[in-house]
C-alpha atoms as a PDB file:
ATOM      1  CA  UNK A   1      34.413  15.143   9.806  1.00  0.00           C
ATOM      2  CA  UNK A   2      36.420  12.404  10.201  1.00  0.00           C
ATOM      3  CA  UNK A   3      38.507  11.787   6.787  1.00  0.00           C
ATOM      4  CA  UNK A   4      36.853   8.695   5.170  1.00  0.00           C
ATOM      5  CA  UNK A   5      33.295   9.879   6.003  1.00  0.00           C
ATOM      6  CA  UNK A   6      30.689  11.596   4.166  1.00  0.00           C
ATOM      7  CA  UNK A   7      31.331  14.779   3.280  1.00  0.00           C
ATOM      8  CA  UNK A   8      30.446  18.779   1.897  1.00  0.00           C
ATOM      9  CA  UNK A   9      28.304  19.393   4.638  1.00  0.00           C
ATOM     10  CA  UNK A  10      30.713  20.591   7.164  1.00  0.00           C
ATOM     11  CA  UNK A  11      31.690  18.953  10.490  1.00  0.00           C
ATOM     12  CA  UNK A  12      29.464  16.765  12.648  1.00  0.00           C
ATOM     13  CA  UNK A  13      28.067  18.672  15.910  1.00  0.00           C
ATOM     14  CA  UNK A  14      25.590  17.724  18.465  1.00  0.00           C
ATOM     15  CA  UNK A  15      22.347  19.415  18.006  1.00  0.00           C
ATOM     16  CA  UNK A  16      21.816  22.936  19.327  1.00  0.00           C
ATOM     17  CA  UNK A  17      18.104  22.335  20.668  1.00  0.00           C
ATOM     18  CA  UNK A  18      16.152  19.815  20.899  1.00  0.00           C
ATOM     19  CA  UNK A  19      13.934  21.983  18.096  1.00  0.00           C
ATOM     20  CA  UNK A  20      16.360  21.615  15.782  1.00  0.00           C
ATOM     21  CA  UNK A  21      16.110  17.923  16.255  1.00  0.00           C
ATOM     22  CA  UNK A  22      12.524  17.746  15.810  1.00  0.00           C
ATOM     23  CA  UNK A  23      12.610  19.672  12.695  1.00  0.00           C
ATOM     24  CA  UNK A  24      15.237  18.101  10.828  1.00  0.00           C
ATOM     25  CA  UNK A  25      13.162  14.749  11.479  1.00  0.00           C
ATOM     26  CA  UNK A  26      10.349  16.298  10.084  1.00  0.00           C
ATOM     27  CA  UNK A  27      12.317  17.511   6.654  1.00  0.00           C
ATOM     28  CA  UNK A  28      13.675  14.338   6.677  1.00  0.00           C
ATOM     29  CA  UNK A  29      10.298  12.579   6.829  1.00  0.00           C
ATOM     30  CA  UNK A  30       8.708  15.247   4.523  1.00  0.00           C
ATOM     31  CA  UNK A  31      11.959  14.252   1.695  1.00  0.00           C
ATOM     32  CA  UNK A  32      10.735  10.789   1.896  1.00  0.00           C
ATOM     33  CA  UNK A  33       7.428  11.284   1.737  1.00  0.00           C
ATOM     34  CA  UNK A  34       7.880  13.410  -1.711  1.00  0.00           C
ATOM     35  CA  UNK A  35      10.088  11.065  -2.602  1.00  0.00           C
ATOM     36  CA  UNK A  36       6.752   8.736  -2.418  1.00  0.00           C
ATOM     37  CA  UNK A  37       4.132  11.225  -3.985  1.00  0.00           C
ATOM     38  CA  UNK A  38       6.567  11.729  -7.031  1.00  0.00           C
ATOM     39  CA  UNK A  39       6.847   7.938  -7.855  1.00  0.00           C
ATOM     40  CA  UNK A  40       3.457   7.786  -7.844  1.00  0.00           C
ATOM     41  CA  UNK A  41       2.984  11.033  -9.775  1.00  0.00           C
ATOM     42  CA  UNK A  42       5.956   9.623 -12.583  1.00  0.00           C
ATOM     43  CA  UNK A  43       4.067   5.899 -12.368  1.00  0.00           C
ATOM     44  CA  UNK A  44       0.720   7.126 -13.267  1.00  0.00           C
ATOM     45  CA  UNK A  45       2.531   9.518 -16.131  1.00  0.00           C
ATOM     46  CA  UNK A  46       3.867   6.853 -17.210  1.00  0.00           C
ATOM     47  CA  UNK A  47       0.935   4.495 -17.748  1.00  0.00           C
ATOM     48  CA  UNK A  48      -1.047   6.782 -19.365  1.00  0.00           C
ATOM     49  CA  UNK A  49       1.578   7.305 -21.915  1.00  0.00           C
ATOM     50  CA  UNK A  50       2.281   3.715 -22.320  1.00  0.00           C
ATOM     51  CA  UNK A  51      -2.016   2.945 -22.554  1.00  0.00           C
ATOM     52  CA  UNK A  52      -4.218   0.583 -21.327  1.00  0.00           C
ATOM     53  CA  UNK A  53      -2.819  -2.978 -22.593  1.00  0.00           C
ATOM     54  CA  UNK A  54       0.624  -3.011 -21.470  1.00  0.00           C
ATOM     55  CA  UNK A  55       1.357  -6.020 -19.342  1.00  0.00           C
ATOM     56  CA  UNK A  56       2.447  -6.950 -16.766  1.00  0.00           C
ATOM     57  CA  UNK A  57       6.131  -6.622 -17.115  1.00  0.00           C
ATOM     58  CA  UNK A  58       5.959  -3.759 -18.880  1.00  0.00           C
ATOM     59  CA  UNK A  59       3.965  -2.097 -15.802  1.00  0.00           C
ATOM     60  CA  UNK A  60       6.784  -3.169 -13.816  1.00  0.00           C
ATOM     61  CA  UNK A  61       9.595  -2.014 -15.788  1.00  0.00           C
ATOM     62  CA  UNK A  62       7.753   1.448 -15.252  1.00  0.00           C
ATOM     63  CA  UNK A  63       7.247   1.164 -11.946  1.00  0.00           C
ATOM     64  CA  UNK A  64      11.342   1.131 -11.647  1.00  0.00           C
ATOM     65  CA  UNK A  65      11.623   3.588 -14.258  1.00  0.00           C
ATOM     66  CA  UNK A  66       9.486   6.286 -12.255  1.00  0.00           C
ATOM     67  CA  UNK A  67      11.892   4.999  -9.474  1.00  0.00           C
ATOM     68  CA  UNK A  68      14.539   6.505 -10.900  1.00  0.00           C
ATOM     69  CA  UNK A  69      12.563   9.801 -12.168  1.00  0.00           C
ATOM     70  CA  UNK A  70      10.850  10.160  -8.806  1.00  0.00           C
ATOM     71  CA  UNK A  71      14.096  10.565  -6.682  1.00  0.00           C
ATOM     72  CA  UNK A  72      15.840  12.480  -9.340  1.00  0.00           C
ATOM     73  CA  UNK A  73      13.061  14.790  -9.313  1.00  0.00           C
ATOM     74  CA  UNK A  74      12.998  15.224  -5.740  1.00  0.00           C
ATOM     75  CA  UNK A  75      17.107  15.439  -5.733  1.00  0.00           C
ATOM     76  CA  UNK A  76      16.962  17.943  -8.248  1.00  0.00           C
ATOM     77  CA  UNK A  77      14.697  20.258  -6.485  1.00  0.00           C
ATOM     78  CA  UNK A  78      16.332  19.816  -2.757  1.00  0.00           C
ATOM     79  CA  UNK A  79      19.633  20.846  -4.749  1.00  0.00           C
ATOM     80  CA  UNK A  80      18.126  23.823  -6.111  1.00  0.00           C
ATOM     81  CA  UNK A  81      16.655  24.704  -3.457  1.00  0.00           C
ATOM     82  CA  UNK A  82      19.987  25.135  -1.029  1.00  0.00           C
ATOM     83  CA  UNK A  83      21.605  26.386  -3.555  1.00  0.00           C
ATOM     84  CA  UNK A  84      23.635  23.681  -4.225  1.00  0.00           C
ATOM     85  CA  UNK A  85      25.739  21.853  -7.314  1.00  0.00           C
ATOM     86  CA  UNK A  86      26.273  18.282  -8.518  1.00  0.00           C
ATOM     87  CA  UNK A  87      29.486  18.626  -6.151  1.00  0.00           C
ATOM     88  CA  UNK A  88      26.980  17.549  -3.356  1.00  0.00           C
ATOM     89  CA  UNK A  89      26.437  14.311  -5.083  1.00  0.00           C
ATOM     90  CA  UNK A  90      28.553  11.556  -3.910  1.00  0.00           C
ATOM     91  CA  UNK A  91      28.576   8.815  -6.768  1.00  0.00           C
ATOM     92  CA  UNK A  92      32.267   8.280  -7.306  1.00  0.00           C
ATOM     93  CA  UNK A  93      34.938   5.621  -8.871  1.00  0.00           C
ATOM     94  CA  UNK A  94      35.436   3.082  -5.898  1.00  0.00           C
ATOM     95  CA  UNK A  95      38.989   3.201  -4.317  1.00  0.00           C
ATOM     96  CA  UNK A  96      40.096   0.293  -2.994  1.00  0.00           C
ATOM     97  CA  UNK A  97      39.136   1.202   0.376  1.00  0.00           C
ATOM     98  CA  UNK A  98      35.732   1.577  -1.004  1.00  0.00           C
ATOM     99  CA  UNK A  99      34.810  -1.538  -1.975  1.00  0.00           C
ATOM    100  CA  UNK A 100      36.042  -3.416   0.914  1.00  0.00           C
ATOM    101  CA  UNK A 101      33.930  -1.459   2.626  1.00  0.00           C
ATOM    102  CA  UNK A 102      31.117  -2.820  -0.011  1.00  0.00           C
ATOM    103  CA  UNK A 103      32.458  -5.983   0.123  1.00  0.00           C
ATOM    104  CA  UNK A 104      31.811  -6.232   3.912  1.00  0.00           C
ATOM    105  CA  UNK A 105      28.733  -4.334   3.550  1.00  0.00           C
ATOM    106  CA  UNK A 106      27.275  -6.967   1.094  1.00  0.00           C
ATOM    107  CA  UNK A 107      28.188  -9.835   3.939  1.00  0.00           C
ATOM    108  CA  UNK A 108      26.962  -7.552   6.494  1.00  0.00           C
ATOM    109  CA  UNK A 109      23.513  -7.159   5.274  1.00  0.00           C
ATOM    110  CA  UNK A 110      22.839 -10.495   4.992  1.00  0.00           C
ATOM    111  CA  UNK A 111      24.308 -11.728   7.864  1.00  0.00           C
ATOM    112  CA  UNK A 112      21.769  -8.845   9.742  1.00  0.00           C
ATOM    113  CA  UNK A 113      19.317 -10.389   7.371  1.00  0.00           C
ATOM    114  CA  UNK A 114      19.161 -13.943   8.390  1.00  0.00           C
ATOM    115  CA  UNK A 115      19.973 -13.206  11.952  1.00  0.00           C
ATOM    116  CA  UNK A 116      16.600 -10.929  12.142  1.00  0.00           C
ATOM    117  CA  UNK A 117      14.626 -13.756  10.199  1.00  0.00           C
ATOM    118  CA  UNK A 118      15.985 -16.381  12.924  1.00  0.00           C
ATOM    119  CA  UNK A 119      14.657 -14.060  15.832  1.00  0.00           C
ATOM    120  CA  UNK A 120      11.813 -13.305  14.172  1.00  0.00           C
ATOM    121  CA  UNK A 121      10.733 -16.742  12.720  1.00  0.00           C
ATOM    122  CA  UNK A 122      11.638 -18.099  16.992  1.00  0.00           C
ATOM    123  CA  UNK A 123       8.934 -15.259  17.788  1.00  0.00           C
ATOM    124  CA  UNK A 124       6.655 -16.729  15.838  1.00  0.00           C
ATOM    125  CA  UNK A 125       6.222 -13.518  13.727  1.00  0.00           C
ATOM    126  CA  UNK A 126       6.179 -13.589  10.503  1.00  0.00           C
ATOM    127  CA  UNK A 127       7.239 -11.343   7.203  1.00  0.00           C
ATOM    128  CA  UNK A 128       5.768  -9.461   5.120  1.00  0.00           C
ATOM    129  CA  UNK A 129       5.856 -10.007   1.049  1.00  0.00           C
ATOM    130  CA  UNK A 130       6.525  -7.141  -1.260  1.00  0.00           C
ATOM    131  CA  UNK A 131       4.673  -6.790  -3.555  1.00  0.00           C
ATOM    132  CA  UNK A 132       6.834  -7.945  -6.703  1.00  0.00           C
ATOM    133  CA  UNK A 133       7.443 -11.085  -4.389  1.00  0.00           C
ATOM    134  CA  UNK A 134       3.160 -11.806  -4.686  1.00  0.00           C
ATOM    135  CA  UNK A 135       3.287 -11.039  -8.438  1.00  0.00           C
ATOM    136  CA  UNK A 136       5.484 -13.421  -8.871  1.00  0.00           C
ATOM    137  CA  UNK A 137       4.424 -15.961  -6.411  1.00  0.00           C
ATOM    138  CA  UNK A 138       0.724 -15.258  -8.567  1.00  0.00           C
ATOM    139  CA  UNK A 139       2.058 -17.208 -11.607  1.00  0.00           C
ATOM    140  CA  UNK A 140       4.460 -14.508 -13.037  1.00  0.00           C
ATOM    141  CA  UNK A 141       8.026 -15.493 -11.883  1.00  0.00           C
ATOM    142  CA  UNK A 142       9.664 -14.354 -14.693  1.00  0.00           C
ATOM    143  CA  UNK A 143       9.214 -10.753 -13.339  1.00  0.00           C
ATOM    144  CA  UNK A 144      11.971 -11.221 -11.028  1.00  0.00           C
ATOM    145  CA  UNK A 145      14.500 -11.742 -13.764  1.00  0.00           C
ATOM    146  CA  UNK A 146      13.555  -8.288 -14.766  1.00  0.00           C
ATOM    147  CA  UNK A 147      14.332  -6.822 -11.198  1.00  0.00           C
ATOM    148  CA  UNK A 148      17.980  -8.377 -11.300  1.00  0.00           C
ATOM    149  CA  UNK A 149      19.430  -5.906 -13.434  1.00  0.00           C
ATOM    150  CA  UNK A 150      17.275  -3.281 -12.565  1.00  0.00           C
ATOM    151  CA  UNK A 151      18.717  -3.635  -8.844  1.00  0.00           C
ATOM    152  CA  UNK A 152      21.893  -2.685  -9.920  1.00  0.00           C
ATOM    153  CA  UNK A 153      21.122   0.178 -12.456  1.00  0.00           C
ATOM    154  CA  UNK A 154      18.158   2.017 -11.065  1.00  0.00           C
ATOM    155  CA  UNK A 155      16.713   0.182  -7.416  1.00  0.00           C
ATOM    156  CA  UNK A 156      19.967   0.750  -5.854  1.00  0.00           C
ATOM    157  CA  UNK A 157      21.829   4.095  -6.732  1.00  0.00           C
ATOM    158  CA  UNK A 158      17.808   6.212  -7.008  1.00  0.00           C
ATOM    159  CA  UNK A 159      16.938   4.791  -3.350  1.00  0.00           C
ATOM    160  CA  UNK A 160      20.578   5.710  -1.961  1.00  0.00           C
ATOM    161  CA  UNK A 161      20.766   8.922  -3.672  1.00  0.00           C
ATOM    162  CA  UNK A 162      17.426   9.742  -1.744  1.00  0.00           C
ATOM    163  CA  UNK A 163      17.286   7.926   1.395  1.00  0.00           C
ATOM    164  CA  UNK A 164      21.739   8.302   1.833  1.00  0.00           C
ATOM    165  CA  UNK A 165      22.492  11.332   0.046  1.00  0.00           C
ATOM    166  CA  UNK A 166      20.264  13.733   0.491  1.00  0.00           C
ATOM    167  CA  UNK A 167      18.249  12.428   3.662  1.00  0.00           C
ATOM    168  CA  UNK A 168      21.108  11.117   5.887  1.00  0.00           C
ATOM    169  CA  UNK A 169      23.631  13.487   4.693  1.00  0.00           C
ATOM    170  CA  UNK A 170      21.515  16.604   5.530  1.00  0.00           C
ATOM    171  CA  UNK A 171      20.937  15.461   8.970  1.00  0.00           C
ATOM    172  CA  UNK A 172      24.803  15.258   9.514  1.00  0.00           C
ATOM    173  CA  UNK A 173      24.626  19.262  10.755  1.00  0.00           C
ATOM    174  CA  UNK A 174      21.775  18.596  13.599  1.00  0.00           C
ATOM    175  CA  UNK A 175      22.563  14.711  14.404  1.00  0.00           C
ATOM    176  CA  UNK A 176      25.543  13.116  15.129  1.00  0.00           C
ATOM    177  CA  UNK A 177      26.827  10.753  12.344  1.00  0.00           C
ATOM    178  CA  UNK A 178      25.583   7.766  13.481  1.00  0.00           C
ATOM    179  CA  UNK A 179      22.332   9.851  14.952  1.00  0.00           C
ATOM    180  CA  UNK A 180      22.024  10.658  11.277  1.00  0.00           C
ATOM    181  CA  UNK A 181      22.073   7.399  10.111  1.00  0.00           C
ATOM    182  CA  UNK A 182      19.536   5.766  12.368  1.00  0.00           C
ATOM    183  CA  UNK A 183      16.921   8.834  11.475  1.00  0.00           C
ATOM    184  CA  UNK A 184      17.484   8.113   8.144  1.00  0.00           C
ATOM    185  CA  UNK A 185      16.987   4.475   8.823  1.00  0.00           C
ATOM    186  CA  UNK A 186      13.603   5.021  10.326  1.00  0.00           C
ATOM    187  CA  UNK A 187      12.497   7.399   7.651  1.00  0.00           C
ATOM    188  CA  UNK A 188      13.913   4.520   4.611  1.00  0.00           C
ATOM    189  CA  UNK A 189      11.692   1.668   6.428  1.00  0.00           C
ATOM    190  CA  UNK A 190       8.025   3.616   6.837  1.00  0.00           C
ATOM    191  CA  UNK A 191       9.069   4.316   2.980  1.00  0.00           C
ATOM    192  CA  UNK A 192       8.753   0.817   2.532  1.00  0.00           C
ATOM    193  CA  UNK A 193       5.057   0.936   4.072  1.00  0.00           C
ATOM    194  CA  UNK A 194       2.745   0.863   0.855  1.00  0.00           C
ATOM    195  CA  UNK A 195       5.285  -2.061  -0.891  1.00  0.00           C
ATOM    196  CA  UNK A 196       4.696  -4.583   2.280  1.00  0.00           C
ATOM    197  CA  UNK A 197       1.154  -3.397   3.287  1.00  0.00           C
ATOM    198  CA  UNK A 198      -0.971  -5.241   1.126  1.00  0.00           C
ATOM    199  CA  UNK A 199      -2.512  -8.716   2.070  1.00  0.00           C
ATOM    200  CA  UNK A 200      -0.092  -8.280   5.461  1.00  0.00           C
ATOM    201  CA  UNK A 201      -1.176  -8.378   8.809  1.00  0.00           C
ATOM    202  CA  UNK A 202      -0.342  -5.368  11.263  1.00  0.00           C
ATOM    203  CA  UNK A 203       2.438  -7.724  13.195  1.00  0.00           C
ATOM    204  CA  UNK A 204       3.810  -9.107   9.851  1.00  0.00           C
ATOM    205  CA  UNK A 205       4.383  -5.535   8.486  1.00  0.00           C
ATOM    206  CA  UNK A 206       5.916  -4.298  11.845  1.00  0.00           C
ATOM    207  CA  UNK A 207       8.237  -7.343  11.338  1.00  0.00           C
ATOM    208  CA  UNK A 208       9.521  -6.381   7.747  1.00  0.00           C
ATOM    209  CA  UNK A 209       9.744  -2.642   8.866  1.00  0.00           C
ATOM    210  CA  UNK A 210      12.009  -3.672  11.695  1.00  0.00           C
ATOM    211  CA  UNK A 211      14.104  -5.647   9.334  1.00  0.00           C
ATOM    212  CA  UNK A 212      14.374  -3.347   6.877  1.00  0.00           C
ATOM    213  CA  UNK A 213      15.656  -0.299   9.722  1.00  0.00           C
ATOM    214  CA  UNK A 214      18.417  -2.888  10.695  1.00  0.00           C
ATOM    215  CA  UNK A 215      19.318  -3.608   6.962  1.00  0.00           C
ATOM    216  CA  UNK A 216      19.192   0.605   6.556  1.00  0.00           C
ATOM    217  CA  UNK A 217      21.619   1.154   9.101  1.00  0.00           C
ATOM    218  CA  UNK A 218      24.030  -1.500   7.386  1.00  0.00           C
ATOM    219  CA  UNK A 219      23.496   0.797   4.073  1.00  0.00           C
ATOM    220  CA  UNK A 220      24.198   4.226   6.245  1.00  0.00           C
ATOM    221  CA  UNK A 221      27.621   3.253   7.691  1.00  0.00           C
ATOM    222  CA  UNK A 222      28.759   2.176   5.118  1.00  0.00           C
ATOM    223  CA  UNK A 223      27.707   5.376   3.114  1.00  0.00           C
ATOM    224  CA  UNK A 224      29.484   7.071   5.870  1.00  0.00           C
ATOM    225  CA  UNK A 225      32.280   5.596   6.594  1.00  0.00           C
ATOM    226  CA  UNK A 226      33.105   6.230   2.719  1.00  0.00           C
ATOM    227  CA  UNK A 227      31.569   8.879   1.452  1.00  0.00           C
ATOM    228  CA  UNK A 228      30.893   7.248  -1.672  1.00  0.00           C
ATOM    229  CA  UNK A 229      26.783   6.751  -2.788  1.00  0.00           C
ATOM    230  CA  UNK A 230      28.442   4.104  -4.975  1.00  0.00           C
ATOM    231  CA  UNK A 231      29.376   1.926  -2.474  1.00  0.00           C
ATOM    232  CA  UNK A 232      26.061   2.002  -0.656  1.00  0.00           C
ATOM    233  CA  UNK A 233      24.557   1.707  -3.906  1.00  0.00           C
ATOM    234  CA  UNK A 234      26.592  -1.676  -4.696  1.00  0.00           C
ATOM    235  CA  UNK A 235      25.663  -3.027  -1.378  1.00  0.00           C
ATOM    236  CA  UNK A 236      21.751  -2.241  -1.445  1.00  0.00           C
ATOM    237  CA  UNK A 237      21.904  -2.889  -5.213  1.00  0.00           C
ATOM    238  CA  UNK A 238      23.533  -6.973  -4.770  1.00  0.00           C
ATOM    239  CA  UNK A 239      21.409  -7.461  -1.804  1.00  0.00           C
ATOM    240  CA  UNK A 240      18.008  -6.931  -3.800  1.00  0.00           C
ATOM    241  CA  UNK A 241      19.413  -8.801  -7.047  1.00  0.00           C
ATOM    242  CA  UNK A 242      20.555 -12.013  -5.221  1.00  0.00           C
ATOM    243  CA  UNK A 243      17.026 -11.977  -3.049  1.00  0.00           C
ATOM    244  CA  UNK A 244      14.913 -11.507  -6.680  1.00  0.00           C
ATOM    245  CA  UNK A 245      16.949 -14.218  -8.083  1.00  0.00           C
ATOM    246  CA  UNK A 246      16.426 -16.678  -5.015  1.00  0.00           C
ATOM    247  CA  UNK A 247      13.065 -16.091  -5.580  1.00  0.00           C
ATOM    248  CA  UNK A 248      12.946 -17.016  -9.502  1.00  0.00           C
ATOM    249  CA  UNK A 249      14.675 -20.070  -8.284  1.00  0.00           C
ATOM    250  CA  UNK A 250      11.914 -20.580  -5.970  1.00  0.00           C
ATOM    251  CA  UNK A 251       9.100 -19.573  -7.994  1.00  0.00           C
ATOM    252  CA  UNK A 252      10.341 -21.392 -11.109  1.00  0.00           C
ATOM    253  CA  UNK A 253      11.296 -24.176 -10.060  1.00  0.00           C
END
């Protein structure tokens, strides 16, 4: 690979058949779907421990918690299953390359962000809410102040060490890079399904998908072009924490 990119996977190729293709989509979409089934599985381990009373914050301070123990789990188990060693992990000490990388990443992202909701709002199609987003609009804005922090210390470095890490990276030997980054795209925004899918219509959750691939491929390249998770991370992890504190604002106030 290219120096600056992600590596310990070997060099980039084209794919050798278009089977290969198809079946490294399919791991890829089977990672993210366990991904999935063991947040759920950590969630509802998690409320049981904590009982039946706990409110509402509490259930969402969980919900990030078996964030984090849901793609470590599934991290954990793709590394021992290839054999491989925390070497394959690429959270590293930004160089100064690296963060003005994040740095344009973070403008990036939003600028892709606004641009999409112009198009989009000129279309007359409208976005889908996540589901914090309708707790909060539902009375409980103080929710959101939770989800700052936890952007930067669990949202952001579990969801890139899943969806960059291990799901992009391991396409690297049947895509090209940037092949690899759009699959992994795709597979981070039907992810986002179940979080958008409630109380949405089917063009309003199309809508949010679509934003959220174009927002994934910002995340990608620049996971690529550094080969640092942390970067990525910073990126994804700012983006969320300035949206759930424009919302508090909103909400609030």
């Amino acid at each position: 690979m290219e120096d600056g990119t992600a590596t310990g996977v070997g060099e980039s190729s084209a794919p050798t058949s278009l089977g290969e293709m198809v079946r490294a989509v399919l791991q890829s979409g089977a990672l993210g779907f366990s991904g999935l089934l063991a947040i759920s599985v950590w969630a509802s381990i998690l409320l049981v421990l904590a009982g039946d009373q706990v409110g509402t914050m509490v259930q969402s301070g969980l919900s990030v918690v078996s964030l984090g123990l849901g793609t470590g789990t599934v991290a954990l188990i793709f590394l021992a299953g290839r054999g491989l060693g925390r070497s394959y992990l690429d959270f590293k000490i930004p160089t100064r390359r690296d963060l003005g990388y994040t740095a344009a990443g973070i403008v990036a992202i939003f600028l892709v962000m606004f641009l999409l909701s112009f198009l989009l709002t000129q279309l007359g199609v409208r976005t889908a809410s996540h589901s914090v987003e309708q707790q909060a609009r539902n009375g409980n804005p103080a929710i959101l102040l939770l989800f700052i922090p936890l952007s930067w210390l669990v949202i952001g470095p579990c969801e890139e060490l899943l969806y960059r890490n291990i799901i992009q990276k391991s396409l690297y030997d049947s895509f090209s890079e940037y092949g690899a980054v759009v699959v992994a795209s795709i597979v981070f925004a039907l992810a986002h399904v179940l979080a958008y899918a409630t109380g949405s219509t089917l063009l309003e959750l199309v809508g949010t998908l679509l934003v959220i691939f174009f927002l994934s491929l910002v995340l990608g390249t620049v996971y690529l072009k550094t080969g640092n998770l942390t970067a990525s991370a910073l990126v994804h992890g700012t983006f969320d924490a300035i949206l759930f504190a424009l919302m508090y604002l909103q909400f609030a106030g």
